[in-house]
C-alpha atoms as a PDB file:
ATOM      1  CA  UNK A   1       4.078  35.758   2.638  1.00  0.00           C
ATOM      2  CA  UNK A   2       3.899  36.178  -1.152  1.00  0.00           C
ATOM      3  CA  UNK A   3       3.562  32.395  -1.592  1.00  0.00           C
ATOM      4  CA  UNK A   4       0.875  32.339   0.851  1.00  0.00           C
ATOM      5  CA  UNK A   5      -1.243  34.870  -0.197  1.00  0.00           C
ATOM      6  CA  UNK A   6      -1.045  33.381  -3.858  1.00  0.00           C
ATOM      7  CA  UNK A   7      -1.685  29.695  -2.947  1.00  0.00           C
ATOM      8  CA  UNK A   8      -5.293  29.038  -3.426  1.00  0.00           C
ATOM      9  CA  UNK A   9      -6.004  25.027  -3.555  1.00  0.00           C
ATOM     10  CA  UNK A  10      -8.061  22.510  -0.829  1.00  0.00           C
ATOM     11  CA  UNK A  11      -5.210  21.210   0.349  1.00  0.00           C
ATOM     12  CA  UNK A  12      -3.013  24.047   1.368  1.00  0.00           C
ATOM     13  CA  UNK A  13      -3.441  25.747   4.397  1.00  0.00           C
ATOM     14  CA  UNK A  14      -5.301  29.685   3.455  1.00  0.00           C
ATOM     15  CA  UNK A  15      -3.894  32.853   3.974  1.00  0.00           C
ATOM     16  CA  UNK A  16      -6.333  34.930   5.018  1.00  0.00           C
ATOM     17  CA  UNK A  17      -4.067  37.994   5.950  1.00  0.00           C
ATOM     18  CA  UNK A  18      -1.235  39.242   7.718  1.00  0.00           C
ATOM     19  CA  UNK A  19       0.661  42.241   9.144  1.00  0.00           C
ATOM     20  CA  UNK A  20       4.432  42.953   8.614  1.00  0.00           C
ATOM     21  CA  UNK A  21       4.389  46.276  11.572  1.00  0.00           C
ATOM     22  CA  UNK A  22       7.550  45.716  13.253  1.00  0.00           C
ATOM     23  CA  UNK A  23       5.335  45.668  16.671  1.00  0.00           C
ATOM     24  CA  UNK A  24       2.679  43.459  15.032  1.00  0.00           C
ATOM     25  CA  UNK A  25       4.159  41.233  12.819  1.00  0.00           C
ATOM     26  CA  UNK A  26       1.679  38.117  12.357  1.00  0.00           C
ATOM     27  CA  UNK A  27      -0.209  36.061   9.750  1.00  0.00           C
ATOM     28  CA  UNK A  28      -3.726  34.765   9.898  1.00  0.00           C
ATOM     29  CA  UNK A  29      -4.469  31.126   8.998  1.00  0.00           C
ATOM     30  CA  UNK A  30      -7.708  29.079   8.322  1.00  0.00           C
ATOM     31  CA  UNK A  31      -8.214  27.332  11.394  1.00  0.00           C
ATOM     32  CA  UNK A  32      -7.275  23.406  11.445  1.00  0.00           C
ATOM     33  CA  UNK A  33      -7.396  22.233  15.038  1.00  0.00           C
ATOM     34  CA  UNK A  34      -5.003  19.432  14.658  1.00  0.00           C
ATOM     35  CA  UNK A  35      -1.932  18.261  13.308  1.00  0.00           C
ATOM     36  CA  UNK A  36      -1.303  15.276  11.182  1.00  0.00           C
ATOM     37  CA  UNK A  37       1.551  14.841  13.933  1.00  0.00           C
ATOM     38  CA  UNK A  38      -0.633  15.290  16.735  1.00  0.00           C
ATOM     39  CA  UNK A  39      -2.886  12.193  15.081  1.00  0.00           C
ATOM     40  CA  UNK A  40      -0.392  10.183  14.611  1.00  0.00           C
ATOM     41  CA  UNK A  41       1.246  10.329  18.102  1.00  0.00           C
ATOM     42  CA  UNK A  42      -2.391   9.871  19.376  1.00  0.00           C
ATOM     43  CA  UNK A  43      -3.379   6.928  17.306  1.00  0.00           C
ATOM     44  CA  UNK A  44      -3.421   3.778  19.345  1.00  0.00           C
ATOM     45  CA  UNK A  45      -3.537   1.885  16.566  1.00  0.00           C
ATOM     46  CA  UNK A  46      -2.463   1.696  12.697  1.00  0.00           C
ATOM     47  CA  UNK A  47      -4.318   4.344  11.098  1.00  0.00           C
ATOM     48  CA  UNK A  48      -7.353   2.408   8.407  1.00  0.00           C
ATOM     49  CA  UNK A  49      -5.852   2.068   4.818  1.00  0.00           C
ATOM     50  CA  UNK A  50      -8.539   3.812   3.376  1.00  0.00           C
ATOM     51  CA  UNK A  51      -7.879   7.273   5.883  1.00  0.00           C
ATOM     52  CA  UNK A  52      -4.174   6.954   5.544  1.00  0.00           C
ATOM     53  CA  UNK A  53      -4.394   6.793   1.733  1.00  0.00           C
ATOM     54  CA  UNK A  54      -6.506   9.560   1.982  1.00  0.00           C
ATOM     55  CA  UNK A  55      -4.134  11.973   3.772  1.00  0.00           C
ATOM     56  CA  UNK A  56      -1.356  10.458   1.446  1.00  0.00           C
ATOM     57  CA  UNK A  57      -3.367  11.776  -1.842  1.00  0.00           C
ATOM     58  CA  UNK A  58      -4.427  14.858  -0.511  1.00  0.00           C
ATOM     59  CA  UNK A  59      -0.909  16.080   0.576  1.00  0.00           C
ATOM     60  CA  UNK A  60       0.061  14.575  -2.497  1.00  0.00           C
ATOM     61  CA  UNK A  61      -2.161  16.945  -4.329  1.00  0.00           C
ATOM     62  CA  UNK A  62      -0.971  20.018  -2.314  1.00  0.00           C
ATOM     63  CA  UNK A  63       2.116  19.413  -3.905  1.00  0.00           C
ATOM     64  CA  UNK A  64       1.375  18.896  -7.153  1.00  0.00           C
ATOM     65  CA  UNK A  65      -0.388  21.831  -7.180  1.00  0.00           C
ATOM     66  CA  UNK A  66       2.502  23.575  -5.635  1.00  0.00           C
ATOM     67  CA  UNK A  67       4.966  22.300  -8.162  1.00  0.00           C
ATOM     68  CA  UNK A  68       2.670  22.994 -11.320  1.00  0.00           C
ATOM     69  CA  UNK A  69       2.821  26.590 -10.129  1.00  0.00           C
ATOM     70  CA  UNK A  70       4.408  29.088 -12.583  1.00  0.00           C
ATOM     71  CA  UNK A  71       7.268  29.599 -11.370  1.00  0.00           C
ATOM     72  CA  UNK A  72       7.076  26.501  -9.434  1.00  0.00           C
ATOM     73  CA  UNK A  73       6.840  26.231  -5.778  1.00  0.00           C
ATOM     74  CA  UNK A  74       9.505  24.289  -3.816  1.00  0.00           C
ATOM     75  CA  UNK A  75       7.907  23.499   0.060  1.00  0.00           C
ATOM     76  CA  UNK A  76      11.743  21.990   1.102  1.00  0.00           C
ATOM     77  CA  UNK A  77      10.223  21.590   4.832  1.00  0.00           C
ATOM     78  CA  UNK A  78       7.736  18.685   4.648  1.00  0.00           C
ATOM     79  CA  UNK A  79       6.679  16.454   7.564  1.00  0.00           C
ATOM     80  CA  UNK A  80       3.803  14.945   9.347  1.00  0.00           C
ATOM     81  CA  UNK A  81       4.028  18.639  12.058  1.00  0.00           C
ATOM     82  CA  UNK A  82       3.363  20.991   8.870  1.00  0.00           C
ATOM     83  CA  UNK A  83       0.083  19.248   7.479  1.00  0.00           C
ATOM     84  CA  UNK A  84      -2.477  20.377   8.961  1.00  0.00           C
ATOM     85  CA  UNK A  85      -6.100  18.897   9.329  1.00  0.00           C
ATOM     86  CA  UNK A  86      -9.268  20.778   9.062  1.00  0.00           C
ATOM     87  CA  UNK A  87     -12.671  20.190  11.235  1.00  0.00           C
ATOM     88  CA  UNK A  88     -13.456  17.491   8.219  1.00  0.00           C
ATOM     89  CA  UNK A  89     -10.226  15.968   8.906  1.00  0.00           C
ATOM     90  CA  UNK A  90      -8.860  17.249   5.233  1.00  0.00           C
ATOM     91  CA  UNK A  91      -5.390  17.659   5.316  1.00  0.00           C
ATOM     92  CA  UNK A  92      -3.666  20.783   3.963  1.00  0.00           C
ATOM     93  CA  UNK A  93       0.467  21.525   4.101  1.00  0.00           C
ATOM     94  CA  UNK A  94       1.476  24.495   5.691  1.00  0.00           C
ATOM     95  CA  UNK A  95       4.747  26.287   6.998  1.00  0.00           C
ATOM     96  CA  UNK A  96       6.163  27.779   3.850  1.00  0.00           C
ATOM     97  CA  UNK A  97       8.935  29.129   5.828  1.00  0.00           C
ATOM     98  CA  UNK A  98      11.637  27.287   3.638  1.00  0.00           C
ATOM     99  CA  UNK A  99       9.721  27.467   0.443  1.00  0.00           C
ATOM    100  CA  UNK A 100      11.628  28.801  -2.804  1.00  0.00           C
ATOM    101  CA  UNK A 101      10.037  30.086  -6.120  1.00  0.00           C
ATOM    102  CA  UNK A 102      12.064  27.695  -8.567  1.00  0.00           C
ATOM    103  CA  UNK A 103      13.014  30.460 -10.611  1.00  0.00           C
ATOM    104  CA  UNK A 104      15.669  28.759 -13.236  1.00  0.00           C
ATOM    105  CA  UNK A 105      17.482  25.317 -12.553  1.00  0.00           C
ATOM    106  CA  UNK A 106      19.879  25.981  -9.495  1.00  0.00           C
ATOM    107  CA  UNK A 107      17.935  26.283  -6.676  1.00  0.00           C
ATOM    108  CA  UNK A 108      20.597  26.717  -3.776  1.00  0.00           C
ATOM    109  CA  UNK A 109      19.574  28.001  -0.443  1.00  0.00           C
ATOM    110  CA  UNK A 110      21.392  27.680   3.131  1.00  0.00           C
ATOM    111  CA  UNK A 111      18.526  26.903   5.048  1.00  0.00           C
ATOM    112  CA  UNK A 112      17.142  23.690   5.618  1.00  0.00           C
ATOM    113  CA  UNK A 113      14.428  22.064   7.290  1.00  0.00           C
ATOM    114  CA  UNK A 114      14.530  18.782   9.903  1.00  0.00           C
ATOM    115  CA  UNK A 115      17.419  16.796   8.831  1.00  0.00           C
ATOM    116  CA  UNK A 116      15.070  13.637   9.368  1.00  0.00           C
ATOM    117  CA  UNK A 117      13.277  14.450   6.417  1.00  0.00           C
ATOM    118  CA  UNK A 118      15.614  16.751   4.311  1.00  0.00           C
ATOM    119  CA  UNK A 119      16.632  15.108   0.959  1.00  0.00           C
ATOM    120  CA  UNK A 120      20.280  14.423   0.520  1.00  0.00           C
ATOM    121  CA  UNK A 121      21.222  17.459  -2.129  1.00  0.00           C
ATOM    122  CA  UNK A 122      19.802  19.735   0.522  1.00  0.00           C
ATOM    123  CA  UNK A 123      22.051  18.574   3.011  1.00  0.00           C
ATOM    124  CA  UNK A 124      24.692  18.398   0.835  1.00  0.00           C
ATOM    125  CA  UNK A 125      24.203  22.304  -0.240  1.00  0.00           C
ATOM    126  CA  UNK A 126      23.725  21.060  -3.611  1.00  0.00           C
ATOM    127  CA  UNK A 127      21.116  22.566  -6.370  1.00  0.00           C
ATOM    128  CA  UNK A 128      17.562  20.984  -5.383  1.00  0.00           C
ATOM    129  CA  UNK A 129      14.106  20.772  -7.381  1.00  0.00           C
ATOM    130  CA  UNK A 130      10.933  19.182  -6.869  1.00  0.00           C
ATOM    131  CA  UNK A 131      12.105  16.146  -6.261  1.00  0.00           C
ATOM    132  CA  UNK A 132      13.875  17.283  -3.018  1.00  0.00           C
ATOM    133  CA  UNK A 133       9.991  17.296  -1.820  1.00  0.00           C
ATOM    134  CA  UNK A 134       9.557  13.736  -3.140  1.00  0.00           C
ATOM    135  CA  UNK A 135      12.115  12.489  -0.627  1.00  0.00           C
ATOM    136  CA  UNK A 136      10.230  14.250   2.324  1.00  0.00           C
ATOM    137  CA  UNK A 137       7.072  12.720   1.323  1.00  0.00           C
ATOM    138  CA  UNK A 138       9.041   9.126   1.625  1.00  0.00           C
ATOM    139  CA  UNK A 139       9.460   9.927   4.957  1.00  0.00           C
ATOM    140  CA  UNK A 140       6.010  11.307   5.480  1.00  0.00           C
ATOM    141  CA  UNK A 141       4.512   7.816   4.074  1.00  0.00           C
ATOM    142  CA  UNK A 142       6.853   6.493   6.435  1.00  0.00           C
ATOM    143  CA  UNK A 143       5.273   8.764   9.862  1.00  0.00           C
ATOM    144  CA  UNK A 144       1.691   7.361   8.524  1.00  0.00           C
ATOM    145  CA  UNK A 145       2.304   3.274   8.365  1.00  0.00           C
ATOM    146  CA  UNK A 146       4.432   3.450  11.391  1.00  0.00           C
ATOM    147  CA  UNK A 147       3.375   6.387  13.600  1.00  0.00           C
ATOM    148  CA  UNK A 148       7.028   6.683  13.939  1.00  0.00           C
ATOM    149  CA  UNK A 149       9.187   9.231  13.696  1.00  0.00           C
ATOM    150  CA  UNK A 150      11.941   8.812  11.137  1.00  0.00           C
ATOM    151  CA  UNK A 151      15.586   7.663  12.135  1.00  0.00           C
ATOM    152  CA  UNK A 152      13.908   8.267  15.807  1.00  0.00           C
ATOM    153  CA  UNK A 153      17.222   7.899  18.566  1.00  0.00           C
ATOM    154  CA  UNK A 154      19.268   9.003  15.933  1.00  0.00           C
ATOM    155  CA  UNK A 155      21.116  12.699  16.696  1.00  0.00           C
ATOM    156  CA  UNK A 156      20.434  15.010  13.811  1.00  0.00           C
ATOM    157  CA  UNK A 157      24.141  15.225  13.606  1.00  0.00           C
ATOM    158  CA  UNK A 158      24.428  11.455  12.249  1.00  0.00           C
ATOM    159  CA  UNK A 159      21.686  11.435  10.350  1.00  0.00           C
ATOM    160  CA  UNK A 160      23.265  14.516   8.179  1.00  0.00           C
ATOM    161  CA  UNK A 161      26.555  12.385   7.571  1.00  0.00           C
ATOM    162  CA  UNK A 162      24.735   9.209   6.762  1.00  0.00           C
ATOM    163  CA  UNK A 163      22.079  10.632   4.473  1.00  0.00           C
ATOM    164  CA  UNK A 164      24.801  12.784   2.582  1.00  0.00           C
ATOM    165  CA  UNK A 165      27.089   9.374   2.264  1.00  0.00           C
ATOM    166  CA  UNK A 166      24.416   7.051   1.356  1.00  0.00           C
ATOM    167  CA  UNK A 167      26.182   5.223   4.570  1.00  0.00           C
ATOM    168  CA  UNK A 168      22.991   5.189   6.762  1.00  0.00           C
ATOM    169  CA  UNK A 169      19.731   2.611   5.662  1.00  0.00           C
ATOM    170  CA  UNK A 170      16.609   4.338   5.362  1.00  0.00           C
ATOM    171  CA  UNK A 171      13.959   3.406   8.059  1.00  0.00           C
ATOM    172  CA  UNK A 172      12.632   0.051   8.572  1.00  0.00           C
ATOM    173  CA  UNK A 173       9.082  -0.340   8.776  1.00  0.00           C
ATOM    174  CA  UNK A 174       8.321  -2.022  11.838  1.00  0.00           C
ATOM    175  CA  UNK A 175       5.788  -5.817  11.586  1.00  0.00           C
ATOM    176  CA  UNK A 176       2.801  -4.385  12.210  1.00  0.00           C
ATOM    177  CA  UNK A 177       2.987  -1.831   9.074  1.00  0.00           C
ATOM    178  CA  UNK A 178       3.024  -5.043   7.508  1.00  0.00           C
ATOM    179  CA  UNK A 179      -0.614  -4.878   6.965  1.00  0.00           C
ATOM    180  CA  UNK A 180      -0.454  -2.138   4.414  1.00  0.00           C
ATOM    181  CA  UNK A 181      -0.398  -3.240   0.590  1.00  0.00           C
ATOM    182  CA  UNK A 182       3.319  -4.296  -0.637  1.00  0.00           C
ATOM    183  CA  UNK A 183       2.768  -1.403  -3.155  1.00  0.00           C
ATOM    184  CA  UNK A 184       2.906   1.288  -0.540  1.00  0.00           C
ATOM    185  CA  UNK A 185       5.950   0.619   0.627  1.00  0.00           C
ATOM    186  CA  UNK A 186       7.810   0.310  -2.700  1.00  0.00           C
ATOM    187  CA  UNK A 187       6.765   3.597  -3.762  1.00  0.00           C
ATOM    188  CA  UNK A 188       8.060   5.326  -0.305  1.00  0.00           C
ATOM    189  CA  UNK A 189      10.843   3.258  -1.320  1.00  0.00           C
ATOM    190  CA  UNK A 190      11.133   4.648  -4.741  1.00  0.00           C
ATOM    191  CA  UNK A 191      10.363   8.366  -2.986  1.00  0.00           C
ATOM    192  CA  UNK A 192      13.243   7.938  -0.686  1.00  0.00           C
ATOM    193  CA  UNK A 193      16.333   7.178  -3.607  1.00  0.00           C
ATOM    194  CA  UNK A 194      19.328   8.883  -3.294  1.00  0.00           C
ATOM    195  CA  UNK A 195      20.013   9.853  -6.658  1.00  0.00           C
ATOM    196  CA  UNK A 196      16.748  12.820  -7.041  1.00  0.00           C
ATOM    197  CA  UNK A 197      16.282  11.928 -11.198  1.00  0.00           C
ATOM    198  CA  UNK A 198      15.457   8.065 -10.147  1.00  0.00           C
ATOM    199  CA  UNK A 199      12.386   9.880  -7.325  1.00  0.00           C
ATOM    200  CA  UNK A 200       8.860   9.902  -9.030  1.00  0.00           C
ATOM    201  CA  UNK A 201       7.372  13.303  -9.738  1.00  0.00           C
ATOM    202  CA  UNK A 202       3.958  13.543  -7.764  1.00  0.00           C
ATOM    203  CA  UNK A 203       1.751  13.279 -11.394  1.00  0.00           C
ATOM    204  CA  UNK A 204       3.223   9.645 -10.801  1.00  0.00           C
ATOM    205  CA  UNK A 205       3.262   9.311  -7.277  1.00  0.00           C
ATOM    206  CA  UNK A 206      -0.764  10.473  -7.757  1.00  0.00           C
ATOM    207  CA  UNK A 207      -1.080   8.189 -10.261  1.00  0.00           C
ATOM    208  CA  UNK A 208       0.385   5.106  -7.735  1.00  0.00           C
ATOM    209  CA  UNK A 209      -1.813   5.798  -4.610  1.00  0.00           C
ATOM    210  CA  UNK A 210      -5.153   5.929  -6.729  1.00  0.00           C
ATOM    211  CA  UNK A 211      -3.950   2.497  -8.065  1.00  0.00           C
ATOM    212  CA  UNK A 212      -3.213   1.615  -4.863  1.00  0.00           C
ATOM    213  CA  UNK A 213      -6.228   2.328  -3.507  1.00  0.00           C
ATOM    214  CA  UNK A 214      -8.671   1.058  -6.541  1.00  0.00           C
ATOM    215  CA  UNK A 215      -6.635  -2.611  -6.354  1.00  0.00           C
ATOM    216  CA  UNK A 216      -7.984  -2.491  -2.649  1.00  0.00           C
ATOM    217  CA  UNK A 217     -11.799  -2.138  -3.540  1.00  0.00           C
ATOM    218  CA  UNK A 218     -11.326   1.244  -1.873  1.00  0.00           C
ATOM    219  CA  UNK A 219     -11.153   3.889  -5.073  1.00  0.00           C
ATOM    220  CA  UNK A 220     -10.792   7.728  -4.696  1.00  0.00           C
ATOM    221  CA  UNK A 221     -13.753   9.970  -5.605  1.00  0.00           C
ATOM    222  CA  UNK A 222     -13.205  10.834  -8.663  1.00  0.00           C
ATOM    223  CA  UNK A 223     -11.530  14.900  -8.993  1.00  0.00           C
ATOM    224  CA  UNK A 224      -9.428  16.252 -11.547  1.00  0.00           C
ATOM    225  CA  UNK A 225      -6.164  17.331 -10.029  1.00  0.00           C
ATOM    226  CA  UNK A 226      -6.157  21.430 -10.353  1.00  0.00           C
ATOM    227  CA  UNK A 227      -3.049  22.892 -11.049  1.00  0.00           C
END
């Protein structure tokens, strides 16, 4: 609840209160009446570039502004079911259930979040940092160009093993993602790597969609990105 109350940026979900009586216990949200999973699974077709680079930036910018937080803020549960999207369709993360304060270099914690979208030093145990929320966003970029879960008919079981041994492919992206720019794709790509140092930070990743976007005659608004 600490992280909540302290997070104040568009594009993470408020905290406007809570109570912590053992017969009471709850926590008050903003209201967002929809999920980005609950768009995606009712999509009947490819989301437009221009609204599915959108959501990309702006949970992009949730987490830059989570990880420019002093300490830093590690989210280490990211997926398409905890961003949220308000009445103007403005997508904000939320669940911070598994989110750690990066407090010094070794960041070790037992819990995890959906194996499907865990990075392979969490699995593993291992010490994590931001980039552990770089691979989750690879997989998130995958959920928006495919409206797919990832390693769907997999059990989480083998997807644990394969992601810890590098033994299991990442996703494929079905034909008909095919109509998103090449650029896209490499950068989930990139997101995705094994090895965390060779993952772009999300300054970069930032950096990447607006390019993205400006080399389809489709540019952001201009914003700075607020820390």
């Amino acid at each position: 609840m600490d992280i909540l109350s302290n997070a104040r940026h568009d594009h993470i979900v408020r905290f406007l209160g809570g109570c912590v009586e053992p017969d009471n216990l709850c926590i008050l949200f903003e209201f967002c009446p929809q999920s980005l999973y609950d768009l995606l699974r009712q999509a009947d077709a490819p989301l437009p570039l221009l609204r599915m680079l959108t959501i990309a930036r702006q949970v992009a910018l949730g987490l830059f502004y989570l990880h420019c937080c002093k300490p830093p803020v590690l989210h280490l549960d990211l997926k398409s079911a905890n961003v949220l999207l308000d009445a103007h369709g403005h997508a904000k993360v939320c669940d911070f259930g598994l989110a750690h304060l990066k407090l010094g270099a070794d960041v070790r914690t037992d819990r995890m979040g959906s194996p499907m979208w865990t990075a392979p030093e969490v699995l593993k145990g291992d010490a994590r940092d931001e980039k552990a929320d770089t691979y989750s966003y690879a997989m998130l970029l995958f959920e928006l160009m495919t409206r797919q879960l990832p390693y769907s008919g997999y059990a989480a079981a083998q997807v644990v093993m394969g992601v810890i041994t590098n033994l299991l492919p990442r996703p494929e992206l079905p034909a008909d993602a095919a109509h998103y720019p090449p650029a896209l794709a490499a950068l989930m790509r990139e997101c995705w790597a094994f090895e965390a140092k060779q993952r772009p930070d999300f300054a970069r990743i930032l950096d990447t969609l607006e390019t993205i976007a400006a080399e389809a005659g489709m540019p952001f608004d201009s914003g700075l990105r607020s820390p």
